[in-house]
N, C-alpha and C. Protein backbone atom coordinates (compact mmCIF):
# COMPACT_ATOMS: atom_id res chain seq x y z
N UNK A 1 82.32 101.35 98.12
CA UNK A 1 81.09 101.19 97.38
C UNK A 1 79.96 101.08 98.38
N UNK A 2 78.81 101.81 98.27
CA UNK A 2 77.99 101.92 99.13
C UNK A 2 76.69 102.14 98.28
N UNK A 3 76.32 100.40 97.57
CA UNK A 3 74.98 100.40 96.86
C UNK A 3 74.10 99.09 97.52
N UNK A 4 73.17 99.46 97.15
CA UNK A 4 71.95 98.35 97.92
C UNK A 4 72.20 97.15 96.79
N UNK A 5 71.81 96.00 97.91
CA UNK A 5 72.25 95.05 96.91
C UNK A 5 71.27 94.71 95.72
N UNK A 6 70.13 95.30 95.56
CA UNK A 6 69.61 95.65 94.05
C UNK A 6 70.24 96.25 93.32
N UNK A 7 71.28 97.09 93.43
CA UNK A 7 71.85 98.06 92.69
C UNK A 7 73.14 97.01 92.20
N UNK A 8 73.68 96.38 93.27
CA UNK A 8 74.88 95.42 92.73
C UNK A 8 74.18 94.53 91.67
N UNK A 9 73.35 93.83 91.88
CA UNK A 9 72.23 92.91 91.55
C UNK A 9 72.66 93.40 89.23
N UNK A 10 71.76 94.76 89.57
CA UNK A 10 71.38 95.81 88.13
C UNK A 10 73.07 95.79 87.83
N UNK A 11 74.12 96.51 88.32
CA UNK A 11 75.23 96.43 88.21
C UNK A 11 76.08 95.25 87.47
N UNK A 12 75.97 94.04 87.55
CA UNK A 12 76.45 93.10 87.63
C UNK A 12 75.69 92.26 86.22
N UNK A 13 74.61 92.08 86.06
CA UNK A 13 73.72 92.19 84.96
C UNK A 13 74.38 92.68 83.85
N UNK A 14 74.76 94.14 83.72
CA UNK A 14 75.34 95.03 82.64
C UNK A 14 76.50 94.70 82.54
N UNK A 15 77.16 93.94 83.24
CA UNK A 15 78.77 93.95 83.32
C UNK A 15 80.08 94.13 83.84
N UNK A 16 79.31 95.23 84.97
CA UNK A 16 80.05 96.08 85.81
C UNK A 16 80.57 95.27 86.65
N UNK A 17 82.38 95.31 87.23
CA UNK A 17 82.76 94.53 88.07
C UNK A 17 82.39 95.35 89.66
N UNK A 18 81.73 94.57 90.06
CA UNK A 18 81.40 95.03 91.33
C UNK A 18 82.28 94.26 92.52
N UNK A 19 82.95 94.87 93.86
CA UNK A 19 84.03 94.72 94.24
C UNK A 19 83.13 95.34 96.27
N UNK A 20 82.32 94.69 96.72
CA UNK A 20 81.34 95.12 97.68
C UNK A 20 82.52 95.23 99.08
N UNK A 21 82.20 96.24 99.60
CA UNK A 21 83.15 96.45 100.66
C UNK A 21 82.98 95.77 102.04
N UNK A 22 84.28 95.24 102.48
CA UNK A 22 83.92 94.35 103.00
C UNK A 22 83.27 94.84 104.90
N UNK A 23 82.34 93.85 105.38
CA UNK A 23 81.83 94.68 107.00
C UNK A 23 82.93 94.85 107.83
N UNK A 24 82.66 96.25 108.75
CA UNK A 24 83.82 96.38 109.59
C UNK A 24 83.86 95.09 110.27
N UNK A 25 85.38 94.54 111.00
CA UNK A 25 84.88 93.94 112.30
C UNK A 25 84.83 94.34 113.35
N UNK A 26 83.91 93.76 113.96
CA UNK A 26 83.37 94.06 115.55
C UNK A 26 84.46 93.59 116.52
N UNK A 27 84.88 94.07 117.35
CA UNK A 27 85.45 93.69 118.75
C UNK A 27 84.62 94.20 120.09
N UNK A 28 84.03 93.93 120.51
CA UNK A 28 83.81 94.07 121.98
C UNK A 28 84.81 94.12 123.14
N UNK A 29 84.36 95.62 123.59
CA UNK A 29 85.53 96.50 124.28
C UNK A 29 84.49 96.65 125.83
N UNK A 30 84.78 95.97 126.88
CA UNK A 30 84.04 96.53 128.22
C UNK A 30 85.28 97.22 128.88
N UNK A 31 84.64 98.86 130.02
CA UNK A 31 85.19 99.36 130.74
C UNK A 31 85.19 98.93 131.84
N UNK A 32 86.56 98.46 132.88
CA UNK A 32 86.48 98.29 133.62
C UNK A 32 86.25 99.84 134.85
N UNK A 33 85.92 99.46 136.02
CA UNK A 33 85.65 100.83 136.48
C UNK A 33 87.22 100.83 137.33
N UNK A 34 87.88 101.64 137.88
CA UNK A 34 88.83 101.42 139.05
C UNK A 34 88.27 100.61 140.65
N UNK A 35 89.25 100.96 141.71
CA UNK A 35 88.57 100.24 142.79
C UNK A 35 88.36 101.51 143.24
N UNK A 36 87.54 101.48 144.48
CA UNK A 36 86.77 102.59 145.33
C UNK A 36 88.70 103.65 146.04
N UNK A 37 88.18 104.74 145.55
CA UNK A 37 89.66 105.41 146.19
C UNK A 37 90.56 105.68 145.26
N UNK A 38 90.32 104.90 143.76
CA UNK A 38 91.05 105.36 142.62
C UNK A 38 90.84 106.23 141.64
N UNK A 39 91.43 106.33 140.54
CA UNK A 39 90.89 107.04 139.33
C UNK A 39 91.54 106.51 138.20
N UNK A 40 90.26 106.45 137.52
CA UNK A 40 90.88 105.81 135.87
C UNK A 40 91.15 105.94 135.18
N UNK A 41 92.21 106.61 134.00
CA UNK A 41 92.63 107.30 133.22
C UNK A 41 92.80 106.74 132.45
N UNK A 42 91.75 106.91 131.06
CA UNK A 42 91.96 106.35 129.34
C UNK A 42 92.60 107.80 128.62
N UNK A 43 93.45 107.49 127.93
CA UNK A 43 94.20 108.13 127.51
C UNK A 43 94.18 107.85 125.39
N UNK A 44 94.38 108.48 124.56
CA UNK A 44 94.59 107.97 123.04
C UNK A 44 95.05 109.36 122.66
N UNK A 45 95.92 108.85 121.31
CA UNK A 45 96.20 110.12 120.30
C UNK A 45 96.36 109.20 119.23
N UNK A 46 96.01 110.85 118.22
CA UNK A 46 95.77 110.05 116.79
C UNK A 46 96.18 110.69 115.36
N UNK A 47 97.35 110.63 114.48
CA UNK A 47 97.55 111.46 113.90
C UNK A 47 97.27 110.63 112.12
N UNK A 48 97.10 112.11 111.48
CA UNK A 48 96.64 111.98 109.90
C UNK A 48 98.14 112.52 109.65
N UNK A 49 98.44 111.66 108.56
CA UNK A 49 99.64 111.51 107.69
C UNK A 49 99.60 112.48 106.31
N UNK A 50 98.28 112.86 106.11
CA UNK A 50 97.98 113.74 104.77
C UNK A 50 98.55 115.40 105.51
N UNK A 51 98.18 115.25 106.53
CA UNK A 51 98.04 116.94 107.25
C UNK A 51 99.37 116.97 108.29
N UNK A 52 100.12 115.90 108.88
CA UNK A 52 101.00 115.96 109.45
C UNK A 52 100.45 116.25 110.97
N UNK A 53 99.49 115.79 111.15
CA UNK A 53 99.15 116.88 112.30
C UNK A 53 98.09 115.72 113.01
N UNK A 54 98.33 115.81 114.52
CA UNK A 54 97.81 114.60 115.64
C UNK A 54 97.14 115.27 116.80
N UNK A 55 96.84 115.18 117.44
CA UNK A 55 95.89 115.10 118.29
C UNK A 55 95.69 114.43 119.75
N UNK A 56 95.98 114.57 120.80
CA UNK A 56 95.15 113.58 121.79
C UNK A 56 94.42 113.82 122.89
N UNK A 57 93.90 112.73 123.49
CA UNK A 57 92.78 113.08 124.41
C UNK A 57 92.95 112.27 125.82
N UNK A 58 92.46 112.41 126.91
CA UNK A 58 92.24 111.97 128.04
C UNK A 58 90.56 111.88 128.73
N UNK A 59 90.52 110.93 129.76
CA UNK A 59 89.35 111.00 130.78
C UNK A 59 89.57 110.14 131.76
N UNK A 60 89.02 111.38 132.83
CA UNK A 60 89.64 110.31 134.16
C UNK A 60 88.45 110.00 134.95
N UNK A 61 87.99 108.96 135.37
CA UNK A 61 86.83 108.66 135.72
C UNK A 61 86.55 108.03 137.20
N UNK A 62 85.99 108.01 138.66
CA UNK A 62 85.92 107.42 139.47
C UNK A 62 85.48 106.31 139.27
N UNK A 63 85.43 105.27 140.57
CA UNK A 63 84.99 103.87 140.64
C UNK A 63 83.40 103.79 140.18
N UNK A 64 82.37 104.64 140.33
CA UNK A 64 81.39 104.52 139.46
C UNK A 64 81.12 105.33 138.10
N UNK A 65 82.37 105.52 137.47
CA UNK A 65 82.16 105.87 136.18
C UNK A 65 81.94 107.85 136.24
N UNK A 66 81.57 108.20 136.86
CA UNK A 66 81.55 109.42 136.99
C UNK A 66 82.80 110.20 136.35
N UNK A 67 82.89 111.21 135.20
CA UNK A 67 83.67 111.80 134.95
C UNK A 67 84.03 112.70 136.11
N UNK A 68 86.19 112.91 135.81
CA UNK A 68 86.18 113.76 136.71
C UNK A 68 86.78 115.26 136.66
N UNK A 69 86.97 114.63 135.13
CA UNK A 69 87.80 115.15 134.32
C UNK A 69 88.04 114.75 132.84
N UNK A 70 88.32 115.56 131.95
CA UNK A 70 88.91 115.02 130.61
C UNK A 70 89.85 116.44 129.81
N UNK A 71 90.96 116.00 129.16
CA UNK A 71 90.88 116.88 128.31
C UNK A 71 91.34 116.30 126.10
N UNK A 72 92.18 117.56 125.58
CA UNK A 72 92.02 117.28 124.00
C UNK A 72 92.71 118.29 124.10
N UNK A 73 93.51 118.19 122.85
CA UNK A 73 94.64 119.07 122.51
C UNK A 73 95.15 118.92 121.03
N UNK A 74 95.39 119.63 119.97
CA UNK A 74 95.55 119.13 118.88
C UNK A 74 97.21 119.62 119.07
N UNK A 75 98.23 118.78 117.84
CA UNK A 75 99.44 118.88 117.76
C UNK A 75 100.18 119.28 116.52
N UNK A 76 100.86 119.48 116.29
CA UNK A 76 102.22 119.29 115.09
C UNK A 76 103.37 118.37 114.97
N UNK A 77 102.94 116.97 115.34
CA UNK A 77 104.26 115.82 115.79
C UNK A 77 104.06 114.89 114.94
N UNK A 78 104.77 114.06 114.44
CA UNK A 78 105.15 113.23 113.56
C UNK A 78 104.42 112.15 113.62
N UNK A 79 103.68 111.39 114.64
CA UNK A 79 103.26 110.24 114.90
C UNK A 79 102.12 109.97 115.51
N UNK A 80 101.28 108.87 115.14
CA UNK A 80 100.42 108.57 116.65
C UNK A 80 100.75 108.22 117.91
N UNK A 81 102.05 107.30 117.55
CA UNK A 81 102.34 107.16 118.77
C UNK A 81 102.78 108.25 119.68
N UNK A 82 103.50 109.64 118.95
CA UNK A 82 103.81 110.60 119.79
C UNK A 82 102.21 110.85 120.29
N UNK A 83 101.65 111.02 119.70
CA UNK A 83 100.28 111.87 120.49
C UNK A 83 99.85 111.02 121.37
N UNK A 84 100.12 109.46 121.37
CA UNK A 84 99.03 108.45 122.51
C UNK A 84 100.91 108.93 123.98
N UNK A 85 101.81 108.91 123.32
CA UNK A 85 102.39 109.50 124.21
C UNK A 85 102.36 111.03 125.33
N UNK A 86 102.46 111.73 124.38
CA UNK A 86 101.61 113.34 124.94
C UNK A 86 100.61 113.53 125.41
N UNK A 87 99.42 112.68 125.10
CA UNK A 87 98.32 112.35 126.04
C UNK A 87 98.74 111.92 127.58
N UNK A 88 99.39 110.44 127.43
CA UNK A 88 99.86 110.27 128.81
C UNK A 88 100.87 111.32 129.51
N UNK A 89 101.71 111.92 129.31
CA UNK A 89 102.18 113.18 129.94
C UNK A 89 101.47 113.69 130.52
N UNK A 90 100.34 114.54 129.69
CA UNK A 90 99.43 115.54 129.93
C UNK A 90 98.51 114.99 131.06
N UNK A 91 98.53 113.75 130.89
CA UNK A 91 97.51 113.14 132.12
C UNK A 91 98.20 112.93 133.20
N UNK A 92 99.48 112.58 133.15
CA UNK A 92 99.85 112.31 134.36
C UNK A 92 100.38 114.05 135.34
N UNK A 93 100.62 115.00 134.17
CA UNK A 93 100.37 116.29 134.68
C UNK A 93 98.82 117.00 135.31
N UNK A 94 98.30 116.71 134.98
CA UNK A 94 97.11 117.00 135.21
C UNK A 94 96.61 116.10 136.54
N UNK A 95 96.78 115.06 136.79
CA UNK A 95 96.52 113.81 137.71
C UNK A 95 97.89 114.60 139.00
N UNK A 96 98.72 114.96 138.92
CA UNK A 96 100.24 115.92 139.33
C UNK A 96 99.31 117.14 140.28
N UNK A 97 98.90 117.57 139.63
CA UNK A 97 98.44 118.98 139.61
C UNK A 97 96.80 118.90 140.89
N UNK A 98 96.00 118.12 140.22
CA UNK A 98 95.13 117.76 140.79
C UNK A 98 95.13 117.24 142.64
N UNK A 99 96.40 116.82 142.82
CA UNK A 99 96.99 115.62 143.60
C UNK A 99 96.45 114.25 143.84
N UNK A 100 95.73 113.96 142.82
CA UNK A 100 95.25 112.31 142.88
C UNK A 100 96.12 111.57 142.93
N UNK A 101 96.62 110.93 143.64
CA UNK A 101 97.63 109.92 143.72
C UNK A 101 97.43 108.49 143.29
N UNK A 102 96.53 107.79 143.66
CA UNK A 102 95.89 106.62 143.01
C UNK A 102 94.91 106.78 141.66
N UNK A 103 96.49 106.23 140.85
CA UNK A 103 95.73 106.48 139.39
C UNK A 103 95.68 105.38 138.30
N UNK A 104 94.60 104.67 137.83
CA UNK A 104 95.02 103.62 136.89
C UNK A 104 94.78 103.88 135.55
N UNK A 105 96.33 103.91 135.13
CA UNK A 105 96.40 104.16 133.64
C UNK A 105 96.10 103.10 132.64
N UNK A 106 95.22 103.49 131.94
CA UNK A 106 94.65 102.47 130.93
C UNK A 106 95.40 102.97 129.47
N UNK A 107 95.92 102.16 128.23
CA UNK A 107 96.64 102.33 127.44
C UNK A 107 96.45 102.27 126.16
N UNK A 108 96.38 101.90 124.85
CA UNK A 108 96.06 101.29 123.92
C UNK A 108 96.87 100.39 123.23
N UNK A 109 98.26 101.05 123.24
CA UNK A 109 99.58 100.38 122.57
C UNK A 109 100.42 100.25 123.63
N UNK A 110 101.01 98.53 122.91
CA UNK A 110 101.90 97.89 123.65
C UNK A 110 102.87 98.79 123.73
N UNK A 111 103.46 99.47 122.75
CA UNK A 111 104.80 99.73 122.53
C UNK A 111 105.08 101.40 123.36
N UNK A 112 103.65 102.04 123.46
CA UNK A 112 103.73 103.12 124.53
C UNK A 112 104.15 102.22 126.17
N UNK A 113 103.26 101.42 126.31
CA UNK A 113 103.40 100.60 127.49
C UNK A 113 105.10 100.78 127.56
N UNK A 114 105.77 100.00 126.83
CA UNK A 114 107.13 99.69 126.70
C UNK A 114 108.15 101.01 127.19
N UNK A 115 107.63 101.79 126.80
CA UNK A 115 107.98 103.52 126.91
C UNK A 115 108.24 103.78 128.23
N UNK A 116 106.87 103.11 128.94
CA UNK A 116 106.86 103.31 130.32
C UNK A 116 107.54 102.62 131.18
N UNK A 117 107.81 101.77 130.44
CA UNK A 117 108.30 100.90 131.76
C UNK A 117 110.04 100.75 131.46
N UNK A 118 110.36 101.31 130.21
CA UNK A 118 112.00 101.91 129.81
C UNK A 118 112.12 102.79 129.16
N UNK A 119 112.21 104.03 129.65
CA UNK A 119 112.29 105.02 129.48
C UNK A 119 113.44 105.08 128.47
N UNK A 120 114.20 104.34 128.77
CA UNK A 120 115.62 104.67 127.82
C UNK A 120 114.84 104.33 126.63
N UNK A 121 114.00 103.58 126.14
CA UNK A 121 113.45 103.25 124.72
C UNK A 121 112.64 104.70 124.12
N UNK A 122 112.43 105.34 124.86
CA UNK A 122 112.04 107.02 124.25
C UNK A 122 112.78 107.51 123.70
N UNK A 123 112.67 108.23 122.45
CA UNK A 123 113.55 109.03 121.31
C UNK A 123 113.69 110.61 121.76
């Protein structure tokens, strides 16, 4: 519902059950930068359940924020978590390829984390 609250006001008057949606919440998110000599790699994927179909993205950034790189790729995989997974692949191929060796991977989900650090927990 997206009425001014005069309109709930008139609404409510007549009878109408009005049901006002509630404000997003806010979290405050700061980037840390890497240290001098590194590179920072945010990584996400994100999939819609109506369309079957996910998505993910990368950016790798020096110690003053400077892009150095990024990329996006859309998918056909079952999950978000596959895509926040396939993202990190793709980055650490790309980071491979590049030869950056000092790289700090930044994550979103615990349970990708988990991935990484036991591989045997991958399907």
């Amino acid at each position: 519902m997206f009425n001014s609250s005069e309109d709930l006001v008139v609404l409510k008057k007549i009878g109408v059950q009005c049901r006002p949606q509630r404000s997003p919440r806010v979290i405050e998110v700061n980037w840390h930068p890497p240290l001098y000599g590194c590179i920072k790699l945010n990584t996400d994927g994100a999939w819609k359940s109506s369309s079957n179909k996910a998505g993910y993205d990368g950016v790798f950034r020096d110690y003053s924020g400077k892009v150095m790189s990024a990329f996006c790729s859309n998918l056909d995989i079952p999950s978000s978590v596959a895509g926040k997974v396939m993202a990190i692949i793709k980055a650490i191929e790309l980071a491979w390829v590049r030869e950056w060796k000092h790289i700090w991977l930044e994550v979103d989900l615990e349970l990708v984390l988990s991935f990484l650090r036991s591989p045997i927990l991958v399907p």
